[in-house]
Protein backbone atom coordinates (compact mmCIF):
# COMPACT_ATOMS: atom_id res chain seq x y z
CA UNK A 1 0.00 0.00 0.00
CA UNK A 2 2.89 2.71 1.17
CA UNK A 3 4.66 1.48 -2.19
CA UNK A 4 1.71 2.78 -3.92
CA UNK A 5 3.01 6.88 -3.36
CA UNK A 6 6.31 5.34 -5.10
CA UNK A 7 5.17 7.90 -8.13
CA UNK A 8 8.26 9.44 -10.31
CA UNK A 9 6.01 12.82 -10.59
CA UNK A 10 6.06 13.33 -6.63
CA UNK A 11 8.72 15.63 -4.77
CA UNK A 12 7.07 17.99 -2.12
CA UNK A 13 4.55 16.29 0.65
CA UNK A 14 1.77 18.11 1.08
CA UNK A 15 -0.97 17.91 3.97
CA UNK A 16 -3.14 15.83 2.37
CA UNK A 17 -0.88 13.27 0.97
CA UNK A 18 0.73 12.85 4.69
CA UNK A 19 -2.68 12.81 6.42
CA UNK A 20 -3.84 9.84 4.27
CA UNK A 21 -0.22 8.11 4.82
CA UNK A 22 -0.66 8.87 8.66
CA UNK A 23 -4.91 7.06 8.37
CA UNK A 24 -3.23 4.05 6.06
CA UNK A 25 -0.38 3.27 8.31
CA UNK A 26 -2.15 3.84 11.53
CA UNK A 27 -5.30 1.49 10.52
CA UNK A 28 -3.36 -0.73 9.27
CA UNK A 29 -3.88 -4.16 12.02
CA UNK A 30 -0.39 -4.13 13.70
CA UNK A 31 -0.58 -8.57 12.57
CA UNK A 32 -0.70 -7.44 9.23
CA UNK A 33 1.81 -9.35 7.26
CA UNK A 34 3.11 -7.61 5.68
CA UNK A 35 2.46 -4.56 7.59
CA UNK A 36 1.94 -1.04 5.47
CA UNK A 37 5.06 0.73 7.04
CA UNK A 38 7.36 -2.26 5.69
CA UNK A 39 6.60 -0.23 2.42
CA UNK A 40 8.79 2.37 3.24
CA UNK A 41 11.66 -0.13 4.00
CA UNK A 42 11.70 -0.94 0.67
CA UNK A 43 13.21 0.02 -2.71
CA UNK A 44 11.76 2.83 -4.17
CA UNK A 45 12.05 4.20 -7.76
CA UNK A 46 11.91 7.81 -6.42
CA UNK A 47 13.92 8.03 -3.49
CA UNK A 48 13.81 11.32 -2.84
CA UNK A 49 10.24 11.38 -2.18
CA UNK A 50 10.72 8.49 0.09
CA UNK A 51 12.91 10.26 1.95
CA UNK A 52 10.94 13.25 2.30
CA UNK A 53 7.70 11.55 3.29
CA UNK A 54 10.11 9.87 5.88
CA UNK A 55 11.17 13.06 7.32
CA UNK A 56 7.53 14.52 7.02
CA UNK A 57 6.62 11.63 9.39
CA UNK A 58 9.59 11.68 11.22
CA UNK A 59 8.96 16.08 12.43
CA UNK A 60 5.12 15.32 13.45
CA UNK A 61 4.41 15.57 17.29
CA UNK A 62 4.42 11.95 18.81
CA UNK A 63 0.94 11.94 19.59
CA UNK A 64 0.39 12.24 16.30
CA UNK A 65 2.52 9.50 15.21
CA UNK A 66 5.26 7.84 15.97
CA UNK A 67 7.41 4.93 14.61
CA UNK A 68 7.14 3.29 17.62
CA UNK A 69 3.74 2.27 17.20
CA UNK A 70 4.34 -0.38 14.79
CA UNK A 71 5.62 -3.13 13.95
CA UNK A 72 9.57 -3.53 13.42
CA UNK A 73 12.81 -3.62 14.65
CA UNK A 74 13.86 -1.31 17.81
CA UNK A 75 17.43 -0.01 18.18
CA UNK A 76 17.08 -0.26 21.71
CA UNK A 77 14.27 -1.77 24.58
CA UNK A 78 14.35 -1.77 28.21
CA UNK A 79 14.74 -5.61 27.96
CA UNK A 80 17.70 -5.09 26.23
CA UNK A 81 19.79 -3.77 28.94
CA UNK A 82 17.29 -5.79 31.63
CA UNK A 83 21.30 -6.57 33.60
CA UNK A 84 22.29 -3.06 33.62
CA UNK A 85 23.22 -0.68 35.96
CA UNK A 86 20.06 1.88 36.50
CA UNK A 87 21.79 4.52 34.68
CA UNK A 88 21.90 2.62 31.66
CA UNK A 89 18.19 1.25 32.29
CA UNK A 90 16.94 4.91 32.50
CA UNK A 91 18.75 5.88 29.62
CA UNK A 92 17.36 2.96 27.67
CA UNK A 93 13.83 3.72 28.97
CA UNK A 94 14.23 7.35 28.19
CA UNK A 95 15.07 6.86 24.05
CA UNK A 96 12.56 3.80 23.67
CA UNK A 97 9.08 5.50 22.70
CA UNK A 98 10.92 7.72 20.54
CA UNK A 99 9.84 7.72 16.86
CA UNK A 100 13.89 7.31 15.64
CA UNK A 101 14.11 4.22 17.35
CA UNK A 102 13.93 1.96 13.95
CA UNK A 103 16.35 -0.05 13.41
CA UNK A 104 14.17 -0.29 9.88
CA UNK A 105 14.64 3.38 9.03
CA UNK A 106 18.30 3.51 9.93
CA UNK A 107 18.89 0.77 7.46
CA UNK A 108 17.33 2.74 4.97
CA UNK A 109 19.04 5.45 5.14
CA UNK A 110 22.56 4.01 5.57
CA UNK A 111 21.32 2.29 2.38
CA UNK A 112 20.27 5.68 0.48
CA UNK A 113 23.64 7.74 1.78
CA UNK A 114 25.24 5.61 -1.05
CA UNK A 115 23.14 6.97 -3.68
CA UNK A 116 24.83 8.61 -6.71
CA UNK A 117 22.50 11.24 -6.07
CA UNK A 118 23.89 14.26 -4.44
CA UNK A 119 20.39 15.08 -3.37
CA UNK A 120 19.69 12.27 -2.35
CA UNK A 121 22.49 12.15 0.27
CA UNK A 122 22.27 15.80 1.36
CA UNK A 123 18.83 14.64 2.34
CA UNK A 124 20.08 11.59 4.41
CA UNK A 125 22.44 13.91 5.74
CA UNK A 126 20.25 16.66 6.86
CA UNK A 127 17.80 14.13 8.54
CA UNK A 128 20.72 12.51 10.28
CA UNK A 129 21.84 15.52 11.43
CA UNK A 130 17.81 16.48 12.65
CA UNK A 131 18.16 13.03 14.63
CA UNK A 132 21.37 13.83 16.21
CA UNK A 133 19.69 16.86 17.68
CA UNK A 134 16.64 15.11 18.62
CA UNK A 135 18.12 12.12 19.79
CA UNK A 136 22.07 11.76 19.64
CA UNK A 137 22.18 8.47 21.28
CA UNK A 138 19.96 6.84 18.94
CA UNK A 139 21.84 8.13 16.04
CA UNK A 140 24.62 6.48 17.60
CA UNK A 141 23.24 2.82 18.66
CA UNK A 142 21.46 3.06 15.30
CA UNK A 143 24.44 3.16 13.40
CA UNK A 144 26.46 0.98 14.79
CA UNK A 145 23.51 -1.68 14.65
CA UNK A 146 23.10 -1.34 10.87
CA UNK A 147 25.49 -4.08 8.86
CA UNK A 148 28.25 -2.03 7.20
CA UNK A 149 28.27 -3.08 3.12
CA UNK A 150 31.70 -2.41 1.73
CA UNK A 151 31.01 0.05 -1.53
CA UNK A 152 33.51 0.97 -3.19
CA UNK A 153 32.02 4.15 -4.28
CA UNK A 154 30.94 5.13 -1.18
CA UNK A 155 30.55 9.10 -1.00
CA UNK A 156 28.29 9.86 2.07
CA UNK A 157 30.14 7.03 4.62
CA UNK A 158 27.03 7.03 6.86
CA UNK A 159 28.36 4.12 9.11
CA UNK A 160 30.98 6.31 9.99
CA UNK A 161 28.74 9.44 11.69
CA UNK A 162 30.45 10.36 14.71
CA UNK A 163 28.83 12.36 17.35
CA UNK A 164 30.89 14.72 18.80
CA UNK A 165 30.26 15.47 22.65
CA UNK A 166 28.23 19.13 22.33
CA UNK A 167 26.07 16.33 20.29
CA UNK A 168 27.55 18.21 16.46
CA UNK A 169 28.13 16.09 14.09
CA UNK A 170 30.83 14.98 11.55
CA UNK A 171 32.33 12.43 9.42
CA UNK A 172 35.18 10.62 9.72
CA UNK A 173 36.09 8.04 7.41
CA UNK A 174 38.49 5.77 10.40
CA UNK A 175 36.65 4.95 13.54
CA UNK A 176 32.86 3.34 12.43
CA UNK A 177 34.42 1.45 10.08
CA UNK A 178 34.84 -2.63 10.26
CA UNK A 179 32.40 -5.15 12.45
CA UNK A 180 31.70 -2.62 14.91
CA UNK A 181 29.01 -4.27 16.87
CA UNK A 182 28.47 -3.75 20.70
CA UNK A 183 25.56 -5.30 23.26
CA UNK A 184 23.02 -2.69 24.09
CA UNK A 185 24.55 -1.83 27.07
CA UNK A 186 28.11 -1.31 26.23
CA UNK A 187 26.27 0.75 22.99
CA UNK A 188 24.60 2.69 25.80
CA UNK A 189 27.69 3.27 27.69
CA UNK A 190 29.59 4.38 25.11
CA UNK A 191 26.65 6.71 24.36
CA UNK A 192 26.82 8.42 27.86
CA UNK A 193 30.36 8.66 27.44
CA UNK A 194 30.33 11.14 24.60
């Protein structure tokens, strides 16, 4: 259904193009397999517009929607770090209900920061650099969750946004790079630590 606003004519969202995306994915019964928002997790002829309807859904007020509220893969839970110290338990509990915790939408854009599209990057980009803002540490356990694919023409090395500790960001081709993969907790930790 979501695939279905895959249209090569489309660049700007307007109100009523998001309100209907907002009714389909919201109705939509959260055992629906597949479920609508998987849509948006897939490849799209006109990226751009993806992306854009993913940041127009991604600046709304969470009570108007949220990520959260369906189905998919979390960056982090509170069962995740269910051993941890309480710090790292009310850190975890703090960045769970947000609407960038999608481990789904991460991969996406990791995916679309390789585009040969410079427009298409400077969007991925811009949103990343909304998130960090928003929600540094989930821009950080995000990234490192998502599987690094070795391209060789790699412009926009997304894998390798670092957050610096007034929560700016950068890139830096040396440090993200490689089988980077942590537990929650030491993800967390290393979070708190920035």
């Amino acid at each position: 259904m979501i695939k279905s606003f895959d249209l090569s004519d489309r660049s700007g969202v307007d109100t009523p193009t998001l309100k209907l995306l907002i009714a389909i994915l919201l109705s939509c019964p959260a055992t629906a397999n597949p479920h609508a928002v998987t849509g948006f997790w897939q490849e799209w002829s006109n990226l751009l517009y993806q992306l854009r309807l993913l940041d127009a859904l991604l600046s709304l007020p969470a009570d108007t929607f949220n990520f959260v509220s369906l189905p998919g893969r979390r960056i982090v839970t509170v069962d995740d770090v269910s051993g941890a110290s309480p710090t790292i338990k009310s850190l975890a509990a703090n960045v769970q209900g947000h609407t960038w915790n999608s481990l789904d939408l991460f991969e996406v854009l990791v995916r679309l920061a390789d585009s040969d599209s410079p427009d298409i990057r400077t969007c991925v980009r811009d949103m990343l650099d909304k998130a960090v803002r928003i929600s540094a540490e989930l821009v950080h356990m995000g990234l490192l969750q998502v599987p690094v694919r070795v391209s060789s023409s790699s412009r926009i090395p997304v894998s390798d946004y670092k957050i610096s500790k007034n929560h700016g960001t950068r890139f830096d081709s040396s440090t993200l790079r490689g089988s980077l993969r942590c537990s929650s907790e030491a993800t967390l930790t290393t979070s708190l630590c920035l």
